[in-house]
Protein backbone atom coordinates (compact mmCIF):
# COMPACT_ATOMS: atom_id res chain seq x y z
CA UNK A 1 114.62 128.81 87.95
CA UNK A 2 111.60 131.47 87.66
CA UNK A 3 110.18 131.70 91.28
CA UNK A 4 112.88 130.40 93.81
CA UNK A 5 113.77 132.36 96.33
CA UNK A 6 117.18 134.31 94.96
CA UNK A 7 119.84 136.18 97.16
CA UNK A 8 118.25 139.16 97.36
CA UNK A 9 114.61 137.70 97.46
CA UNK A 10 116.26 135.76 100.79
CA UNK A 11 117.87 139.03 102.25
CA UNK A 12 114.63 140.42 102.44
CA UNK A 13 113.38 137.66 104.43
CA UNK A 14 116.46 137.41 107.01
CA UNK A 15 115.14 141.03 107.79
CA UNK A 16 111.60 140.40 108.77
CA UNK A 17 111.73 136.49 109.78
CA UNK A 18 114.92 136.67 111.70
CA UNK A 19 114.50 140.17 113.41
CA UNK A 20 112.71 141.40 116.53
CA UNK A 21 108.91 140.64 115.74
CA UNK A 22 107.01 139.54 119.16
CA UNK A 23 105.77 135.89 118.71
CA UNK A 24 101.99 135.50 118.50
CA UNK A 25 99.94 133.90 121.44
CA UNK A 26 102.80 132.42 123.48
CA UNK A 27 101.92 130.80 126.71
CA UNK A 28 100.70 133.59 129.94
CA UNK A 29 98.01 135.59 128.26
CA UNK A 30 94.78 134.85 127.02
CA UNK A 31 95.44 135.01 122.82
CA UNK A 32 93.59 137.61 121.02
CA UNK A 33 90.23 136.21 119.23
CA UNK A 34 90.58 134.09 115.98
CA UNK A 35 88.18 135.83 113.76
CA UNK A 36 88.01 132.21 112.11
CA UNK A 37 88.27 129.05 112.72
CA UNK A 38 91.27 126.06 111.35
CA UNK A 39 90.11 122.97 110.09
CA UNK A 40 91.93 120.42 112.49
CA UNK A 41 92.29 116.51 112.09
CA UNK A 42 94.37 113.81 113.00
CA UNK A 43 96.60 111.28 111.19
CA UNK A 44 97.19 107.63 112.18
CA UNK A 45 95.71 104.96 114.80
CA UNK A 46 91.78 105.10 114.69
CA UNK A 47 91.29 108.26 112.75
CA UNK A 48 89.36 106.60 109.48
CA UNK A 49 86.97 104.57 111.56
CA UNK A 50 85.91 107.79 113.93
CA UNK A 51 86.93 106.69 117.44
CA UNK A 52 89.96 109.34 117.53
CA UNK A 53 86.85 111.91 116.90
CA UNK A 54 84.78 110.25 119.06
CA UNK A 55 87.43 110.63 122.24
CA UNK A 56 87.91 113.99 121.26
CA UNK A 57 84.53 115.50 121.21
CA UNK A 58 84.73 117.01 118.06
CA UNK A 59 84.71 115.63 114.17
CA UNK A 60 87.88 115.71 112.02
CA UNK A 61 87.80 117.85 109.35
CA UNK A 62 91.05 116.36 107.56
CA UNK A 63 93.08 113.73 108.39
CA UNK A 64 96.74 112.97 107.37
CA UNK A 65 97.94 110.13 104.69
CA UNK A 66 101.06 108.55 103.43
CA UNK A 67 102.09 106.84 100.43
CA UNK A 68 105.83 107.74 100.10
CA UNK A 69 108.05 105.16 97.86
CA UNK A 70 107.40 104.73 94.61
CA UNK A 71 105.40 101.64 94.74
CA UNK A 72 103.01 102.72 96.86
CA UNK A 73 102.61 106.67 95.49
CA UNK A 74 100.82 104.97 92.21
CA UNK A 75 98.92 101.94 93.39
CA UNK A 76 97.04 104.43 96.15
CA UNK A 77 95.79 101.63 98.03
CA UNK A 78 94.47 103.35 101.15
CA UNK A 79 92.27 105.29 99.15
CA UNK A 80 90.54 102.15 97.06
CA UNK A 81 86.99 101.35 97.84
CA UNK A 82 86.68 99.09 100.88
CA UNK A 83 90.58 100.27 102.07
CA UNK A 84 91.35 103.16 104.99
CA UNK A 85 90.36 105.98 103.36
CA UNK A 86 88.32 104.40 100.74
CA UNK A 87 85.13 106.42 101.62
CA UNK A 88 86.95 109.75 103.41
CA UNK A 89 84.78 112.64 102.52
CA UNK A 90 86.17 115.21 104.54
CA UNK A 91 89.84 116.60 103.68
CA UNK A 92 92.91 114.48 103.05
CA UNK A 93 96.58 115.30 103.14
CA UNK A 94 98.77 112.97 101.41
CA UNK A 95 101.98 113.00 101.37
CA UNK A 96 103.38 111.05 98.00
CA UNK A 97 107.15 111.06 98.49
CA UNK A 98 109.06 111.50 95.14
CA UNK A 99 112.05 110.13 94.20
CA UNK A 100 114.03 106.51 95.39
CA UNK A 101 117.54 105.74 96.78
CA UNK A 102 118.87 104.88 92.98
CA UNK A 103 117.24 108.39 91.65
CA UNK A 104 118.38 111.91 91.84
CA UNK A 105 117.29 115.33 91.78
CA UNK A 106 118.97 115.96 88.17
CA UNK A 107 116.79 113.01 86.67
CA UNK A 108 114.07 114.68 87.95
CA UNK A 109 114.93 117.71 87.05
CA UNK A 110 115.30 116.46 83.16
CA UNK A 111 111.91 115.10 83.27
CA UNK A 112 112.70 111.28 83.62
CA UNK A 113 110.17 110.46 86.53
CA UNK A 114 107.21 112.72 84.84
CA UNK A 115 105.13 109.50 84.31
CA UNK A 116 105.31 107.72 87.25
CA UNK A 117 104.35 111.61 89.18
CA UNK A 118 101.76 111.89 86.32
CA UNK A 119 100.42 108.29 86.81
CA UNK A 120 99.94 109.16 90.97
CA UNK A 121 98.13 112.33 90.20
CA UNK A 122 96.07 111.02 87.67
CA UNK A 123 95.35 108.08 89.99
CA UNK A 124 94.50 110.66 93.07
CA UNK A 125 92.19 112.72 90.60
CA UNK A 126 90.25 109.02 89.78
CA UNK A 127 90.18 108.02 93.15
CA UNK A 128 88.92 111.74 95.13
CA UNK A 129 86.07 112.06 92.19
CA UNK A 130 82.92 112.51 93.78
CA UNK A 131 84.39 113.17 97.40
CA UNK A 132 83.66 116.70 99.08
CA UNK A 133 86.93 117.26 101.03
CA UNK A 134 89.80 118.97 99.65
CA UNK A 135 92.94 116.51 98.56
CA UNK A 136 96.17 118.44 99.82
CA UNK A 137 99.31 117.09 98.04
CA UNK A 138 102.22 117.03 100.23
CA UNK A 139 105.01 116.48 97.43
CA UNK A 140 108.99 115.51 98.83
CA UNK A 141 107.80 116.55 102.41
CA UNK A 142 110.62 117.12 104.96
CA UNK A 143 112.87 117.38 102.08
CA UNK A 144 115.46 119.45 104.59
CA UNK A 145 116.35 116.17 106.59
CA UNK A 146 118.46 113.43 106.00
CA UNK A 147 116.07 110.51 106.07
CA UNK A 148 114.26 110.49 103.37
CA UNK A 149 115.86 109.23 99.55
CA UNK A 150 113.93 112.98 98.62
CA UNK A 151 116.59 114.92 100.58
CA UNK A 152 117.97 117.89 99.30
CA UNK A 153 121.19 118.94 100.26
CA UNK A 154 123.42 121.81 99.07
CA UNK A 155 124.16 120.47 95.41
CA UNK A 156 120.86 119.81 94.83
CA UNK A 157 119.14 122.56 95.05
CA UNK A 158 118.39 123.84 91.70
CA UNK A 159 117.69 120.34 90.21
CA UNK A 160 114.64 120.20 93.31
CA UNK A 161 113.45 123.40 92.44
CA UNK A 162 113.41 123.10 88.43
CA UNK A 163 112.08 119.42 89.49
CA UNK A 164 108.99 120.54 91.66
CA UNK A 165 107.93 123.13 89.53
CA UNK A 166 107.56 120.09 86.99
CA UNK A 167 105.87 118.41 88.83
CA UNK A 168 103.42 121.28 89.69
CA UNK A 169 103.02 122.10 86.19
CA UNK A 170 101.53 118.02 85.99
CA UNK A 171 99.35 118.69 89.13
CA UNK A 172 97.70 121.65 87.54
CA UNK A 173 97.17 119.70 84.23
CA UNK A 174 95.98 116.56 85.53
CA UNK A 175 94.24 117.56 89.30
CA UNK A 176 94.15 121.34 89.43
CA UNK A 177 91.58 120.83 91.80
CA UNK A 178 93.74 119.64 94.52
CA UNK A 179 95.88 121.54 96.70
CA UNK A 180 99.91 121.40 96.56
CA UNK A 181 101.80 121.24 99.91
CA UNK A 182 105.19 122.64 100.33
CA UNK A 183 106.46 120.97 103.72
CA UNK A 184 109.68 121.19 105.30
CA UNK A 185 110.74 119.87 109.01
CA UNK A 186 110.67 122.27 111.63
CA UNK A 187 114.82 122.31 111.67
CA UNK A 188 117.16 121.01 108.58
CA UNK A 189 118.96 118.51 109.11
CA UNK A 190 122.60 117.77 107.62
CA UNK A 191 121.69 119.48 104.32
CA UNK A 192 124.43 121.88 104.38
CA UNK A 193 121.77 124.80 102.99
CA UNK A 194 118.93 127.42 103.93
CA UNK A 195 116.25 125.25 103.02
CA UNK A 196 114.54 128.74 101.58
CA UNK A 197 116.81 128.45 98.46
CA UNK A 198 114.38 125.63 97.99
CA UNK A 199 111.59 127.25 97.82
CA UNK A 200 110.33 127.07 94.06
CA UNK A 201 108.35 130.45 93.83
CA UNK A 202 104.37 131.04 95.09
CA UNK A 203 103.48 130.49 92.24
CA UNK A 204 104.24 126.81 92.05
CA UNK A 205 102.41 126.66 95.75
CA UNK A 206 99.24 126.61 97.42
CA UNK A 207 100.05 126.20 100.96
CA UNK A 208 102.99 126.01 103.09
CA UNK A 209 103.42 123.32 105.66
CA UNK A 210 105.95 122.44 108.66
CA UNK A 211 106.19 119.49 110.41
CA UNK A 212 106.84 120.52 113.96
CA UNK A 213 106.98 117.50 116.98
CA UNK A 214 107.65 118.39 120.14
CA UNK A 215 111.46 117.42 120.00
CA UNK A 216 115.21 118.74 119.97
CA UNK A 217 114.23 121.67 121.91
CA UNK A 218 111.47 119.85 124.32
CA UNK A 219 108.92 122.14 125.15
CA UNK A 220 107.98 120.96 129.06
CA UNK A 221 106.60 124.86 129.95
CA UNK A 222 105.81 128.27 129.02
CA UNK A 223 109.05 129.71 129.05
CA UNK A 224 110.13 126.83 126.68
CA UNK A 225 107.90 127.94 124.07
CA UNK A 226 108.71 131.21 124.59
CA UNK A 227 112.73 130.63 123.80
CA UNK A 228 111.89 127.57 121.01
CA UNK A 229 108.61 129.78 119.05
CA UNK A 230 110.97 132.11 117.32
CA UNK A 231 114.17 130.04 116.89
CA UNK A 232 115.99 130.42 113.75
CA UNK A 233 119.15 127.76 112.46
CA UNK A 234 122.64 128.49 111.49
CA UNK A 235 121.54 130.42 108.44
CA UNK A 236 118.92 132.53 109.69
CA UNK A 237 116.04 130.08 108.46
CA UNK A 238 113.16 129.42 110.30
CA UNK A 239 112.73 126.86 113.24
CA UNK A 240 110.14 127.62 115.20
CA UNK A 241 106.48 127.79 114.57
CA UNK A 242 106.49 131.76 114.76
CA UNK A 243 108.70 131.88 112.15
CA UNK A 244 107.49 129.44 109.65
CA UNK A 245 104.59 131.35 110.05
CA UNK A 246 105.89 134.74 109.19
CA UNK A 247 107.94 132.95 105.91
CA UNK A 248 104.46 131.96 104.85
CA UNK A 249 102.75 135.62 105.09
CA UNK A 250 106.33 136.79 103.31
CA UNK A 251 105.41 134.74 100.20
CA UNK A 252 101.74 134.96 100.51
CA UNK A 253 100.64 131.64 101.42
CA UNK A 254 98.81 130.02 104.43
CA UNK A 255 100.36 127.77 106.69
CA UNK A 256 99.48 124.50 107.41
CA UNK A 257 101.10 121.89 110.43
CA UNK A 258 100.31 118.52 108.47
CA UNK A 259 102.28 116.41 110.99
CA UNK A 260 102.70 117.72 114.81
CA UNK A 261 102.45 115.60 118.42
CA UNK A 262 104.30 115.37 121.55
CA UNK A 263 107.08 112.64 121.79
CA UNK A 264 106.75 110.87 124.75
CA UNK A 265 110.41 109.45 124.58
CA UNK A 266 111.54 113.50 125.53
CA UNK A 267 108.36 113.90 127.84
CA UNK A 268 105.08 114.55 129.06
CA UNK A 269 103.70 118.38 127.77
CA UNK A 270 100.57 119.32 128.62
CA UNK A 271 102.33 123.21 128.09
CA UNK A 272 103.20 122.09 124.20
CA UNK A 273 99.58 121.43 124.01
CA UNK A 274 98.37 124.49 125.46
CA UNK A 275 100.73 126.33 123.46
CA UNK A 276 99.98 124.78 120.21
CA UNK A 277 96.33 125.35 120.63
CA UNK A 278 96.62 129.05 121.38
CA UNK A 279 99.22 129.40 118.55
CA UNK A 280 95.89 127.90 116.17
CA UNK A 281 93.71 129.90 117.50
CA UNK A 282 95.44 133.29 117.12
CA UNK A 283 96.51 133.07 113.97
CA UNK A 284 93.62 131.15 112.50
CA UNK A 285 92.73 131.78 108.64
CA UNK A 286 93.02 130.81 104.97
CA UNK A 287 95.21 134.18 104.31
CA UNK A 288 98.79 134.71 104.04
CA UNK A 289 100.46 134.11 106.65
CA UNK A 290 97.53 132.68 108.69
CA UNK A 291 96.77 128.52 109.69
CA UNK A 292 94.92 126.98 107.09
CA UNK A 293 94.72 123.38 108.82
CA UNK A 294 96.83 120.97 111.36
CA UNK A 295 96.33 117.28 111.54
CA UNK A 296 98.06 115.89 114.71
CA UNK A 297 100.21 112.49 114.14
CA UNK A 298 98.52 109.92 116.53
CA UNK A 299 100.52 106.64 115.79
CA UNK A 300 101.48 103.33 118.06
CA UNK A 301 104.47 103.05 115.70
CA UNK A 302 107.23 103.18 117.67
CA UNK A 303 106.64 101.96 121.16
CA UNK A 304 103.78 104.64 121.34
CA UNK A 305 106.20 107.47 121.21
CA UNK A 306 103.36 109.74 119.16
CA UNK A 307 99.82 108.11 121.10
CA UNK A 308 97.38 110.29 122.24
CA UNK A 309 94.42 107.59 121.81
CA UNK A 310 94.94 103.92 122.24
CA UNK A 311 95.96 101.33 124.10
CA UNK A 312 99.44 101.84 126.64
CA UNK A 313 99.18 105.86 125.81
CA UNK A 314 102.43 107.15 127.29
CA UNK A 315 101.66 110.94 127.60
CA UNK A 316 98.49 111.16 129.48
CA UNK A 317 98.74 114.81 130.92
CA UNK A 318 99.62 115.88 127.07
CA UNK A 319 96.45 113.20 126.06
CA UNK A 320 93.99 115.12 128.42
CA UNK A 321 95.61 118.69 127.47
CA UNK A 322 94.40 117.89 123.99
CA UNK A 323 91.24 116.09 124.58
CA UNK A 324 89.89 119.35 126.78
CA UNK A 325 91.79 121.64 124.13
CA UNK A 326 89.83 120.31 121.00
């Protein structure tokens, strides 16, 4: 258990990520200048061939991946020559999954799936050889909801942690070179624990990551980001983007927002996107407690709930927020 997040370690952090700090560029006032930039990308519907770039106006410097079930976290097919990301230079999150519906946290725990995580990292070292981008391993992302065979809910807690430092231990023998992504949803959902008793020490980290749609609060204005940036759940954990933030600079890590987007089935934000933009821009950085990198999620999956680019887009005020934004 050396690095999780005890009792005491998580008092410490109730005091400064669930007290009275002021949020960081909320909407109103021009934010203060970024002293550096974020490396921004996309994930999804005509990102690999360049057109969501293109419509943009400005290249992506990452884009998003996923290869989460077991099948598909070895054979890596999207990044094999002549497939999606077969000749992506710039960098790539990928988010791997972990474990199946007939597998558990324990197993993991004692080591029983060590060759299938050692046969995706070893294929993800083969297949990013050569590239210039940095490969960003998003390992059991949104662990803290209740839809993924990953979960982790109250009684598993220790087995995850013991589990992912495991599996770090592999990434640092087989592809220290990459990056490994500790990403939770923005809220927990059904897990019946502070999803920071997860948390498997800085040590076993390189960057930590939220997924954070705009959703259960919707964010249609200022004052809605206002009341939803600094949110906190039942335990005192951290909901909005503020907070993840300051949980990052607590244990010394950047943050990163590998998955974000309006949801057009809640509403059309052009105020999210605002929002979002001059939350990047003020707290900018590769530092503790600063944004590393987003990617937003631009899919037609779902009756075009997450389009920004494409055909039968269903936000276009949040569409030409972001367009003029980036």
């Amino acid at each position: 258990m050396a690095g999780v997040v005890t009792s005491a370690v998580l008092a410490g952090l109730l005091l400064t990520t669930g007290g009275d700090r002021e949020p960081v560029a909320s909407g109103g006032d021009d934010p203060p200048a970024a002293s550096t930039s974020w490396i921004s990308g996309a994930s999804g519907d005509a990102v690999a061939s360049g057109e969501f770039a293109e419509w943009r106006g400005q290249p992506l410097e990452i884009a998003a991946s996923f290869v989460d079930d077991n099948e598909r976290m070895v054979e890596l097919e999207m990044l094999q020559p002549g497939e999606e990301y077969g000749d992506w230079q710039e960098s790539l999150d990928v988010a791997i999954g972990a474990i199946d519906d007939d597998e558990s946290w324990e197993d993991a725990a004692d080591g029983d799936y060590d060759d299938r995580w050692r046969e995706s990292l070893e294929g993800l070292a083969e297949a990013w050889e050569g590239r210039e981008g940095t490969l960003y391993i998003r390992f059991a992302h949104e662990m803290n909801g209740d839809w993924y065979p990953w979960r982790v809910q109250e009684d598993d807690a220790e087995d995850f942690v013991e589990a992912w430092q495991r599996f770090r231990a592999l990434q640092q023998e087989v592809f220290p070179e990459s990056q490994l992504v500790f990403c939770v949803n923005r809220e927990s959902v059904d897990s019946g624990i502070d999803w920071r008793e997860t948390f498997p020490g800085a040590e076993h980290v390189d960057v930590m990551s939220v997924d954070y749609y705009n959703q259960f609060p919707f964010v249609g204005s200022d004052a809605d980001w206002e009341e939803s940036v600094t949110a906190t759940d039942e335990y005192g954990a951290p909901v909005g983007l503020q907070r993840h933030l300051e949980f990052a600079e607590e244990v010394g890590l950047p943050l990163a927002v590998s998955e974000w987007n309006n949801n057009a089935d809640e509403g059309d934000s052009a105020a999210y996107m605002e929002n979002m933009h001059r939350f990047f821009e003020a707290n900018a950085g590769t530092g503790p407690g600063q944004l590393l990198y987003e990617s937003v999620f631009n899919r037609s999956k779902q009756e075009n709930r997450w389009l920004l680019y494409g055909d039968d887009v269903r936000m276009p005020e949040a569409a030409e927020a972001y367009r003029e934004l980036w």
